[in-house]
PDB file of N, CA and C in Angstrom:
ATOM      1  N   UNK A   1     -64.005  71.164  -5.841  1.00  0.00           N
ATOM      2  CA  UNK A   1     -62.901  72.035  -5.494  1.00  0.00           C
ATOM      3  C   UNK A   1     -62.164  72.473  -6.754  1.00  0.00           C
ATOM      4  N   UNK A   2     -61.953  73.864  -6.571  1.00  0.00           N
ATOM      5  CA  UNK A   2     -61.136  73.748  -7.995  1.00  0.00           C
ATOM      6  C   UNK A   2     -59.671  74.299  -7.458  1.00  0.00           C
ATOM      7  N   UNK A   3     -59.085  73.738  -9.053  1.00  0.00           N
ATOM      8  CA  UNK A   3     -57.729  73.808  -8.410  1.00  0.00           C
ATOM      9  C   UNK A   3     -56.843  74.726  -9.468  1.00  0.00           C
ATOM     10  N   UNK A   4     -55.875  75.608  -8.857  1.00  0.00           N
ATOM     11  CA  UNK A   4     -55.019  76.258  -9.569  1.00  0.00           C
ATOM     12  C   UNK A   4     -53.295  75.732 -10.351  1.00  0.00           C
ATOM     13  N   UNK A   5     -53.266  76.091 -11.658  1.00  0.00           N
ATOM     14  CA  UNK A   5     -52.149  75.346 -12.027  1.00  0.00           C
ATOM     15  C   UNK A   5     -50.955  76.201 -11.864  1.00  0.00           C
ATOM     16  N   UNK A   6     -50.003  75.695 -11.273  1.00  0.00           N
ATOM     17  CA  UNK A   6     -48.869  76.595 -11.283  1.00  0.00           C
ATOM     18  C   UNK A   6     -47.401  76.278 -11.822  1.00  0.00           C
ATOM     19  N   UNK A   7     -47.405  76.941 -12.760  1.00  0.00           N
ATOM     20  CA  UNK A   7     -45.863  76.886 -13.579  1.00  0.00           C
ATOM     21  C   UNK A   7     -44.790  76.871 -12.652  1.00  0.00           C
ATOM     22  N   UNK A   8     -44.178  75.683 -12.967  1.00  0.00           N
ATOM     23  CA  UNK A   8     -42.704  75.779 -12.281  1.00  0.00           C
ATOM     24  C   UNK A   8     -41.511  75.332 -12.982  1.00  0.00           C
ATOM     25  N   UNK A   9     -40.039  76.151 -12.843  1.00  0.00           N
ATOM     26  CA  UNK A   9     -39.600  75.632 -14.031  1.00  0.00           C
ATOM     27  C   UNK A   9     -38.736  74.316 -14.093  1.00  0.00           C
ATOM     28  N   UNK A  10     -38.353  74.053 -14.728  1.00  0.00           N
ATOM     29  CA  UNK A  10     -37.849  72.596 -15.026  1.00  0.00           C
ATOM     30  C   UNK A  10     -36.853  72.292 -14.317  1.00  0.00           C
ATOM     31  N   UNK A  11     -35.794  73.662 -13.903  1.00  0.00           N
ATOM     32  CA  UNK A  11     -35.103  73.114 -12.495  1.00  0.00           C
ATOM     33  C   UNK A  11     -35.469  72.397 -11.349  1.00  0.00           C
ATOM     34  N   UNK A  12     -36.692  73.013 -10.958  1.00  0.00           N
ATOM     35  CA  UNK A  12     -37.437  72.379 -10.091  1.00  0.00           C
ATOM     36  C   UNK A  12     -38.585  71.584  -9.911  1.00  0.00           C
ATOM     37  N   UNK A  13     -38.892  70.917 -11.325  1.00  0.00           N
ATOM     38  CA  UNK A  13     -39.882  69.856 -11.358  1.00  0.00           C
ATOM     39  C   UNK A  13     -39.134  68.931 -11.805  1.00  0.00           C
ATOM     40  N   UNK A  14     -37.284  68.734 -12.233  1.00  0.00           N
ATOM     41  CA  UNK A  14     -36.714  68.065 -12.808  1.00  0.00           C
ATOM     42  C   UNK A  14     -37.947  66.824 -13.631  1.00  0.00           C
ATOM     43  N   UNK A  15     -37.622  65.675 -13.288  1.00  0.00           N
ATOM     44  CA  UNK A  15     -38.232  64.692 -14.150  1.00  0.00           C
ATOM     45  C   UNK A  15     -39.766  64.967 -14.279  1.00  0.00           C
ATOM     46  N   UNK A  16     -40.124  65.226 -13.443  1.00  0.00           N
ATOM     47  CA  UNK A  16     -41.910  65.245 -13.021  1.00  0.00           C
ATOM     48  C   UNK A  16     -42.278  66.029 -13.998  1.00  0.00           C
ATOM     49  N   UNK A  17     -43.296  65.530 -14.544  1.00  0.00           N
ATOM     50  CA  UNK A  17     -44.402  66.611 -14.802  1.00  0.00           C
ATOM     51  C   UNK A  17     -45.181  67.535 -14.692  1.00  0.00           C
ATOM     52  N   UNK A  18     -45.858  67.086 -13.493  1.00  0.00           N
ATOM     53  CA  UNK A  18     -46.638  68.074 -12.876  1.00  0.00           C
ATOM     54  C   UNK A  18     -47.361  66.582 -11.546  1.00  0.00           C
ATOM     55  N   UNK A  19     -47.385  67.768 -10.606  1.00  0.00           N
ATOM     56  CA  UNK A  19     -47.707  67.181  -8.976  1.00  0.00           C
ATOM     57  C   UNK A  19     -48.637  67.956  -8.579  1.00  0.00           C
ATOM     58  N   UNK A  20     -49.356  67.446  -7.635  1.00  0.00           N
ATOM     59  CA  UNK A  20     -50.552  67.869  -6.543  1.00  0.00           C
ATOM     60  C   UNK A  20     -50.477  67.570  -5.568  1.00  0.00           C
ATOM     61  N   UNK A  21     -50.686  68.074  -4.318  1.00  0.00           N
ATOM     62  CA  UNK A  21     -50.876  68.332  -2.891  1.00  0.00           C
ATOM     63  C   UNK A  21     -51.172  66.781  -2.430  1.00  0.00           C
ATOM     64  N   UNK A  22     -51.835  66.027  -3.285  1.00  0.00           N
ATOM     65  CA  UNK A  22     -52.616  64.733  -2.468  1.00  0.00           C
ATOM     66  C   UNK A  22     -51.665  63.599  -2.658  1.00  0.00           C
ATOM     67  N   UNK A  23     -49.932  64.213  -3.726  1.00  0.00           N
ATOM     68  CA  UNK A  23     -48.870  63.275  -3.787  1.00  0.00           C
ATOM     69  C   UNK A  23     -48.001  63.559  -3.069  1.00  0.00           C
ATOM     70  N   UNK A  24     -47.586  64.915  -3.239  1.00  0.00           N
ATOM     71  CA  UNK A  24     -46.524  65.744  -2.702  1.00  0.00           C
ATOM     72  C   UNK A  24     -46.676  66.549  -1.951  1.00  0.00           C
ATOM     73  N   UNK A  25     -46.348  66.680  -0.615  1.00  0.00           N
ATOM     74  CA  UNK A  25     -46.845  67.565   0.479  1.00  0.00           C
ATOM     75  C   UNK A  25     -45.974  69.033   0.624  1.00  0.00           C
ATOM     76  N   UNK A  26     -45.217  68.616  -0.361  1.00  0.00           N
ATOM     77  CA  UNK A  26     -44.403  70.803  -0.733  1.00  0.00           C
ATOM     78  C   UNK A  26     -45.633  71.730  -1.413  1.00  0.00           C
ATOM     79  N   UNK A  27     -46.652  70.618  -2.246  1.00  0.00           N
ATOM     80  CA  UNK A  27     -47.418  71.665  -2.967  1.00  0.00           C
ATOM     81  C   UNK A  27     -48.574  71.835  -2.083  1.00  0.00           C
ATOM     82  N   UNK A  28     -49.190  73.299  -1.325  1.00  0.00           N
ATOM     83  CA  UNK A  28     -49.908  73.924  -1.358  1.00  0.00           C
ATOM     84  C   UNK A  28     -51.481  73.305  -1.686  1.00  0.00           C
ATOM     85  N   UNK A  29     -52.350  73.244  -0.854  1.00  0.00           N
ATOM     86  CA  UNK A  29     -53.508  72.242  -0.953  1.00  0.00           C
ATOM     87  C   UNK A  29     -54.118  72.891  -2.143  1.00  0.00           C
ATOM     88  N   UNK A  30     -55.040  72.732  -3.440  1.00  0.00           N
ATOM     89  CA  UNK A  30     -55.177  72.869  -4.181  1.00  0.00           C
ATOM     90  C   UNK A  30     -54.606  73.657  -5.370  1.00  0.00           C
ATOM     91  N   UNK A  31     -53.227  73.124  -5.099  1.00  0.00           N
ATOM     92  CA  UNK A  31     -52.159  73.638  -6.571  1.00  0.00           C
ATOM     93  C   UNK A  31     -51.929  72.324  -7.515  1.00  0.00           C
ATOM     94  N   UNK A  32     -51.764  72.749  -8.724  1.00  0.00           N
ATOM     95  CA  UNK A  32     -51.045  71.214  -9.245  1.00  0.00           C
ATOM     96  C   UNK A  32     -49.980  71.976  -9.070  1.00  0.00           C
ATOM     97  N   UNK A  33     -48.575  71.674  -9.592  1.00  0.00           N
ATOM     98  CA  UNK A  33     -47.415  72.418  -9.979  1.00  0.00           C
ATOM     99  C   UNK A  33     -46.935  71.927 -11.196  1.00  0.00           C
ATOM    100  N   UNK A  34     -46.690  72.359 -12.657  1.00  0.00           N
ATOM    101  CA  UNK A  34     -46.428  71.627 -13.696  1.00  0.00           C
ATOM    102  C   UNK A  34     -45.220  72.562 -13.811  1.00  0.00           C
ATOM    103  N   UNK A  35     -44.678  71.422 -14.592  1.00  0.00           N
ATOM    104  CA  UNK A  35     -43.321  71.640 -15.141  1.00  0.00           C
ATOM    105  C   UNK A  35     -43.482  72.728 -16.606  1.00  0.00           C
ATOM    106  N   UNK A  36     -42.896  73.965 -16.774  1.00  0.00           N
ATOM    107  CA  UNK A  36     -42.562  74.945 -17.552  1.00  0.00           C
ATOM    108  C   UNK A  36     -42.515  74.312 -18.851  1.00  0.00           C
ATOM    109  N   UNK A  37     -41.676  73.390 -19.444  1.00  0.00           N
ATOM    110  CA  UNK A  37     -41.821  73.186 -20.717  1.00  0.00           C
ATOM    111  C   UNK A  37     -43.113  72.294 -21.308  1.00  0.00           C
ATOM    112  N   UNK A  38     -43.430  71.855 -20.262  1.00  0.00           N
ATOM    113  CA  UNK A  38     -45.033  70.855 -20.613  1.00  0.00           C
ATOM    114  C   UNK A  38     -46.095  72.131 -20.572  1.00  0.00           C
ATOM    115  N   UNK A  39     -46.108  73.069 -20.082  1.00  0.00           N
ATOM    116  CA  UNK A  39     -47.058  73.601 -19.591  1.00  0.00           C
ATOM    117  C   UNK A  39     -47.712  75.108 -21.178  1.00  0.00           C
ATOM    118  N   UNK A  40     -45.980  74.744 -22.094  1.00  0.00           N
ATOM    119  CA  UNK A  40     -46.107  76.002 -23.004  1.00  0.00           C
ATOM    120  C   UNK A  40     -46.609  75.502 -24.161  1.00  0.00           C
ATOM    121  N   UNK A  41     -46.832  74.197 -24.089  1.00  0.00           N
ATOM    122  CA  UNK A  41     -47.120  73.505 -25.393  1.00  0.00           C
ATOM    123  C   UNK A  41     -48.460  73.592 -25.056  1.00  0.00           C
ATOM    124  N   UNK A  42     -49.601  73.795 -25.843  1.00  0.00           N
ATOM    125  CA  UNK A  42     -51.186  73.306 -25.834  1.00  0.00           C
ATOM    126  C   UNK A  42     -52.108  71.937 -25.647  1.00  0.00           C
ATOM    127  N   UNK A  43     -51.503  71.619 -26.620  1.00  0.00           N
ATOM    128  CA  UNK A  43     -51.545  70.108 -26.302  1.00  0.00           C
ATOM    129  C   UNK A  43     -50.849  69.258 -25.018  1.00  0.00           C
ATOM    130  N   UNK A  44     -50.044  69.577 -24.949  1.00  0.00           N
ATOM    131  CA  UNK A  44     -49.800  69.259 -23.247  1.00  0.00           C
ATOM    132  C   UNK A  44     -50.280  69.759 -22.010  1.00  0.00           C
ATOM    133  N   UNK A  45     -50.944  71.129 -22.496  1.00  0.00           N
ATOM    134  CA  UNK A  45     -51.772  71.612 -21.098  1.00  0.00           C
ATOM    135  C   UNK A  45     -53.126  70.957 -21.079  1.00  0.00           C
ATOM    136  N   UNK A  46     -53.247  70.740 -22.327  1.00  0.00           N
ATOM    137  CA  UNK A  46     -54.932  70.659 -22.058  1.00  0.00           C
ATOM    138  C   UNK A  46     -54.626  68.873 -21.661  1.00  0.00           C
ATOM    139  N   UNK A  47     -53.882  67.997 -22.053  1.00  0.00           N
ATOM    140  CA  UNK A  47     -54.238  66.661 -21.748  1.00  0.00           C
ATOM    141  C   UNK A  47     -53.531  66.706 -19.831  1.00  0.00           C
ATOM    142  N   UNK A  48     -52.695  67.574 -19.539  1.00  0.00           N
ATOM    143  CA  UNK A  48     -52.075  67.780 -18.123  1.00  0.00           C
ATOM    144  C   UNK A  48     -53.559  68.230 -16.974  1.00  0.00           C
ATOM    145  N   UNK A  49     -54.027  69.349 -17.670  1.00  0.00           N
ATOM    146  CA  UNK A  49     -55.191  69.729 -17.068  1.00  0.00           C
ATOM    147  C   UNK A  49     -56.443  68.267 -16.752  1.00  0.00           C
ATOM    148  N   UNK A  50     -56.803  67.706 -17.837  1.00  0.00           N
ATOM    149  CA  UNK A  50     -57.419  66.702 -17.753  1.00  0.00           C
ATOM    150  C   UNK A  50     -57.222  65.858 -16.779  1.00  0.00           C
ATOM    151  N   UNK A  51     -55.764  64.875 -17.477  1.00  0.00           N
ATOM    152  CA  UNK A  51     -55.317  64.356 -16.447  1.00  0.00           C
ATOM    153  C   UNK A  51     -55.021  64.062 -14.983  1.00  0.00           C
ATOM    154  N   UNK A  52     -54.704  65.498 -14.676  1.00  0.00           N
ATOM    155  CA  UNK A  52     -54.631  66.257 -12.932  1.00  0.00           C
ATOM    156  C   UNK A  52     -56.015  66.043 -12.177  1.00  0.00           C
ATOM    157  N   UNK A  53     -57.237  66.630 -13.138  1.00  0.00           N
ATOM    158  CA  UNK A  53     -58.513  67.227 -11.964  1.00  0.00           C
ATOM    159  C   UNK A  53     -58.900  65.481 -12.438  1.00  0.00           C
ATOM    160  N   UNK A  54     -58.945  64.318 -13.141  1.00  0.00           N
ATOM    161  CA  UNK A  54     -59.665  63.302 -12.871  1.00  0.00           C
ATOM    162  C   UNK A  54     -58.735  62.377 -11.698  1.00  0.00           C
ATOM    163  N   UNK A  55     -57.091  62.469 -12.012  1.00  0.00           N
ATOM    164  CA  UNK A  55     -56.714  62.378 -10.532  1.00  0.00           C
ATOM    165  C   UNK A  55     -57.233  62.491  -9.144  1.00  0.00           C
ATOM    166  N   UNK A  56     -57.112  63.678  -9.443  1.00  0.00           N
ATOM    167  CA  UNK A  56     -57.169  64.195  -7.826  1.00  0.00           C
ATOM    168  C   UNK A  56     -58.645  63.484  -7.159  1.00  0.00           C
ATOM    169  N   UNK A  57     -59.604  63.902  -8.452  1.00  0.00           N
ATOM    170  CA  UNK A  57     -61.170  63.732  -8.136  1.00  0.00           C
ATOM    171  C   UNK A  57     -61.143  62.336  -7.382  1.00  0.00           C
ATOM    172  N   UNK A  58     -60.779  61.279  -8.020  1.00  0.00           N
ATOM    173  CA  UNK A  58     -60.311  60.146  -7.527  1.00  0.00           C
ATOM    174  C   UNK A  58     -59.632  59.598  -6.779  1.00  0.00           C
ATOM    175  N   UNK A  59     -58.519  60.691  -6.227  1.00  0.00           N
ATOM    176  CA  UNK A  59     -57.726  60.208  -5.381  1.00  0.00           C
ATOM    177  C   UNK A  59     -58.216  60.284  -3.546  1.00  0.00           C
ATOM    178  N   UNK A  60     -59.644  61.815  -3.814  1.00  0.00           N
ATOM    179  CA  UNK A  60     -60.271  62.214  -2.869  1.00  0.00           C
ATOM    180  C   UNK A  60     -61.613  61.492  -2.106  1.00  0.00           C
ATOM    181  N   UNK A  61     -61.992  60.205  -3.398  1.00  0.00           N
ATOM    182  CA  UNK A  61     -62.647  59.554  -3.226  1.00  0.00           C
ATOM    183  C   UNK A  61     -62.122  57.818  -2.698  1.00  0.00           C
ATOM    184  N   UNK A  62     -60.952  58.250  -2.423  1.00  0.00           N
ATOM    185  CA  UNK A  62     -60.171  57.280  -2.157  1.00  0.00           C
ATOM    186  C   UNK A  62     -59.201  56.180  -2.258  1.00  0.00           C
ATOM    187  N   UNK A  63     -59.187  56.208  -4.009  1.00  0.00           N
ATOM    188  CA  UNK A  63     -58.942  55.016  -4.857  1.00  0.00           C
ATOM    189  C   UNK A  63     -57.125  56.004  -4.521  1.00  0.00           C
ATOM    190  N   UNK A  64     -56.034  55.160  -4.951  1.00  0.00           N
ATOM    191  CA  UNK A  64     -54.525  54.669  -4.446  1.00  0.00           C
ATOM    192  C   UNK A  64     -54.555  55.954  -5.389  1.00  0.00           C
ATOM    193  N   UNK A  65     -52.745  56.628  -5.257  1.00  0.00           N
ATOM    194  CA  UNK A  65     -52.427  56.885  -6.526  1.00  0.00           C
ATOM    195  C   UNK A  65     -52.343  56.205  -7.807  1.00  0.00           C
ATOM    196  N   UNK A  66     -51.638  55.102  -7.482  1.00  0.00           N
ATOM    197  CA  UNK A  66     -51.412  53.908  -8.600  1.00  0.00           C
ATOM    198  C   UNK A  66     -52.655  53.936  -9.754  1.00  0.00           C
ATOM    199  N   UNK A  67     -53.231  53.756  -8.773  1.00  0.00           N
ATOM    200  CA  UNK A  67     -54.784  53.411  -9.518  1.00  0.00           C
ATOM    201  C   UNK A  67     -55.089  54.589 -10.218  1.00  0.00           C
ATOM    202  N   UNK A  68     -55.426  55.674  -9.489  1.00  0.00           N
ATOM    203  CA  UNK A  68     -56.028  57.187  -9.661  1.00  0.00           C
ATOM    204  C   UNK A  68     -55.179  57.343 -10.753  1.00  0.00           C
ATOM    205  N   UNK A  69     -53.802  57.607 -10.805  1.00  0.00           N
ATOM    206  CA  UNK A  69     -53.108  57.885 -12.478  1.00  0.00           C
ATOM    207  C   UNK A  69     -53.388  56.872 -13.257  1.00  0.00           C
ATOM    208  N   UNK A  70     -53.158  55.567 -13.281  1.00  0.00           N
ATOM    209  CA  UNK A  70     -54.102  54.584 -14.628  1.00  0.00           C
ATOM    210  C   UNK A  70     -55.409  55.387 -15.077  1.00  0.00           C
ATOM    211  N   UNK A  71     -56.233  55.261 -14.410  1.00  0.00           N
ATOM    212  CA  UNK A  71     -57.249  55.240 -14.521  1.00  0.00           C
ATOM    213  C   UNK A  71     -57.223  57.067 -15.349  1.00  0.00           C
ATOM    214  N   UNK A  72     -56.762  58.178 -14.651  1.00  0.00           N
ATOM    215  CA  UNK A  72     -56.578  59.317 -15.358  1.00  0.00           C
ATOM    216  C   UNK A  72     -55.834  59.426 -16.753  1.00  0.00           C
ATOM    217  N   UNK A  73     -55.106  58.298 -16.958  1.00  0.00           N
ATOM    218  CA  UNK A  73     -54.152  58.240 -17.858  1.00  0.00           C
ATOM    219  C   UNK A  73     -55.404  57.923 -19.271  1.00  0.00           C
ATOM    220  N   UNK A  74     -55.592  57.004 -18.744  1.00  0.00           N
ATOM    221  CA  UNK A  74     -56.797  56.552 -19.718  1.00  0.00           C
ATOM    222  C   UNK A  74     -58.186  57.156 -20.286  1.00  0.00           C
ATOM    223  N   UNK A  75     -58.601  58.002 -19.293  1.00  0.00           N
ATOM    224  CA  UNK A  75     -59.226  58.628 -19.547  1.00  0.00           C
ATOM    225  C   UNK A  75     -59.062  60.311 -20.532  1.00  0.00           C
ATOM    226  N   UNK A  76     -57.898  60.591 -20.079  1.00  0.00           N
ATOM    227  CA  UNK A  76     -57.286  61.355 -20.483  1.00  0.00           C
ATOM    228  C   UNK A  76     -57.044  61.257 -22.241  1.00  0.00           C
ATOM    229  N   UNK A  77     -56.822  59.989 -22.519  1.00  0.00           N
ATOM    230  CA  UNK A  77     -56.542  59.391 -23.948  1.00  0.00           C
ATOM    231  C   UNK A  77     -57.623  59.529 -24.443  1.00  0.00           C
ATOM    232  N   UNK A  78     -58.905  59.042 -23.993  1.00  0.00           N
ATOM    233  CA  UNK A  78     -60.215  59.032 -24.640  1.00  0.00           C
ATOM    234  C   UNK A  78     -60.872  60.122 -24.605  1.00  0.00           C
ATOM    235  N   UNK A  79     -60.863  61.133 -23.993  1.00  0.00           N
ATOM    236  CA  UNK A  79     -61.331  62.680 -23.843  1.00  0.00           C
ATOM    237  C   UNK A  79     -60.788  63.291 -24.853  1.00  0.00           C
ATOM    238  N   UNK A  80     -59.548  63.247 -25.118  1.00  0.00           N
ATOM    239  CA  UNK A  80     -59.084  64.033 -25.708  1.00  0.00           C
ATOM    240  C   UNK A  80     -58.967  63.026 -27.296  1.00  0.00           C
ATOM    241  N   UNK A  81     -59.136  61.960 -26.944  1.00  0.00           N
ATOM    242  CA  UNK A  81     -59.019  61.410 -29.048  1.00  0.00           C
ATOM    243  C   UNK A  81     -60.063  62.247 -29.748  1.00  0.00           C
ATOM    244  N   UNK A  82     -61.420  62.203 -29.210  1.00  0.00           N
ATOM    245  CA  UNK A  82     -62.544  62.484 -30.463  1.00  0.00           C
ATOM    246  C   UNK A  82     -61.969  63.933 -30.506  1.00  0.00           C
ATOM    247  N   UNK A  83     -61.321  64.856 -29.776  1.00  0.00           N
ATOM    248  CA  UNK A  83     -60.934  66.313 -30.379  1.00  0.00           C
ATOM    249  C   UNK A  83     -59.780  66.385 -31.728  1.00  0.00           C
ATOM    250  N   UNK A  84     -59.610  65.546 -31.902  1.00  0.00           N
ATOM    251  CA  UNK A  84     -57.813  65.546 -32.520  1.00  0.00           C
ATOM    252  C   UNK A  84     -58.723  65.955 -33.936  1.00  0.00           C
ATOM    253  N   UNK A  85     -58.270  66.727 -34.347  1.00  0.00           N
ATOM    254  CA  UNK A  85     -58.951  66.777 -36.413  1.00  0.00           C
ATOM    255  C   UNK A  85     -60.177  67.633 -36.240  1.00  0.00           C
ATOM    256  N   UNK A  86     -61.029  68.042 -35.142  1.00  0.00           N
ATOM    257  CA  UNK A  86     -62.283  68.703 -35.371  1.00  0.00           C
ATOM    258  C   UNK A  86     -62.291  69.660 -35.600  1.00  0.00           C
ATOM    259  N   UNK A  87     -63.127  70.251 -35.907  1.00  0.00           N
ATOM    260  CA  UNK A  87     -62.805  72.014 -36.536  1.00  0.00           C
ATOM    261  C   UNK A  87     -64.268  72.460 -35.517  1.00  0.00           C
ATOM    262  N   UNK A  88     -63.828  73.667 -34.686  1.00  0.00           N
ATOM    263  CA  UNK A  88     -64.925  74.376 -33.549  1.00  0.00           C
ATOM    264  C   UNK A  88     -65.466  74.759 -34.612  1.00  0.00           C
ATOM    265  N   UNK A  89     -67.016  74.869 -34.519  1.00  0.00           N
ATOM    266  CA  UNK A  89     -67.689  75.627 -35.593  1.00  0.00           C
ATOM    267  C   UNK A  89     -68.134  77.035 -34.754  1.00  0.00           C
TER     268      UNK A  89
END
């Protein structure tokens, strides 16, 4: 399934980051909703993006939230370390 990201601004994601349909039942079945100032930085989209679709993937396969964000959190760290310093050829 793929899923669409949608900017929202910081009034209304106050603390959150960014949410999906399978936490929060305001968002729209395949939306995340991220928060506006996370979303303008690069480095925060691309580890948010990550983060979100190994969520969800997991959360659809059944495993808790609890779990599903550890587990995204972490993965998220290791996906994205070997990029830090590389140069695209």
């Amino acid at each position: 399934m793929r899923v669409k990201f949608v900017v929202k601004p910081r009034k209304r994601m106050r603390d959150i980051i960014a949410t999906h349909w399978l936490v929060d039942s305001k968002v729209p079945k395949g939306e995340v909703w991220v928060r506006e100032d996370w979303w303008k930085d690069p480095v925060r989209r691309k580890r948010i993006k990550v983060h979100e679709k190994v969520e969800i993937n997991l959360m659809k396969r059944g495993l808790s939230y609890t779990r599903a964000h550890k587990v995204a959190t972490k993965f998220e760290r290791v996906a994205l370390k070997g990029r830090r310093g590389k140069k695209r050829r």
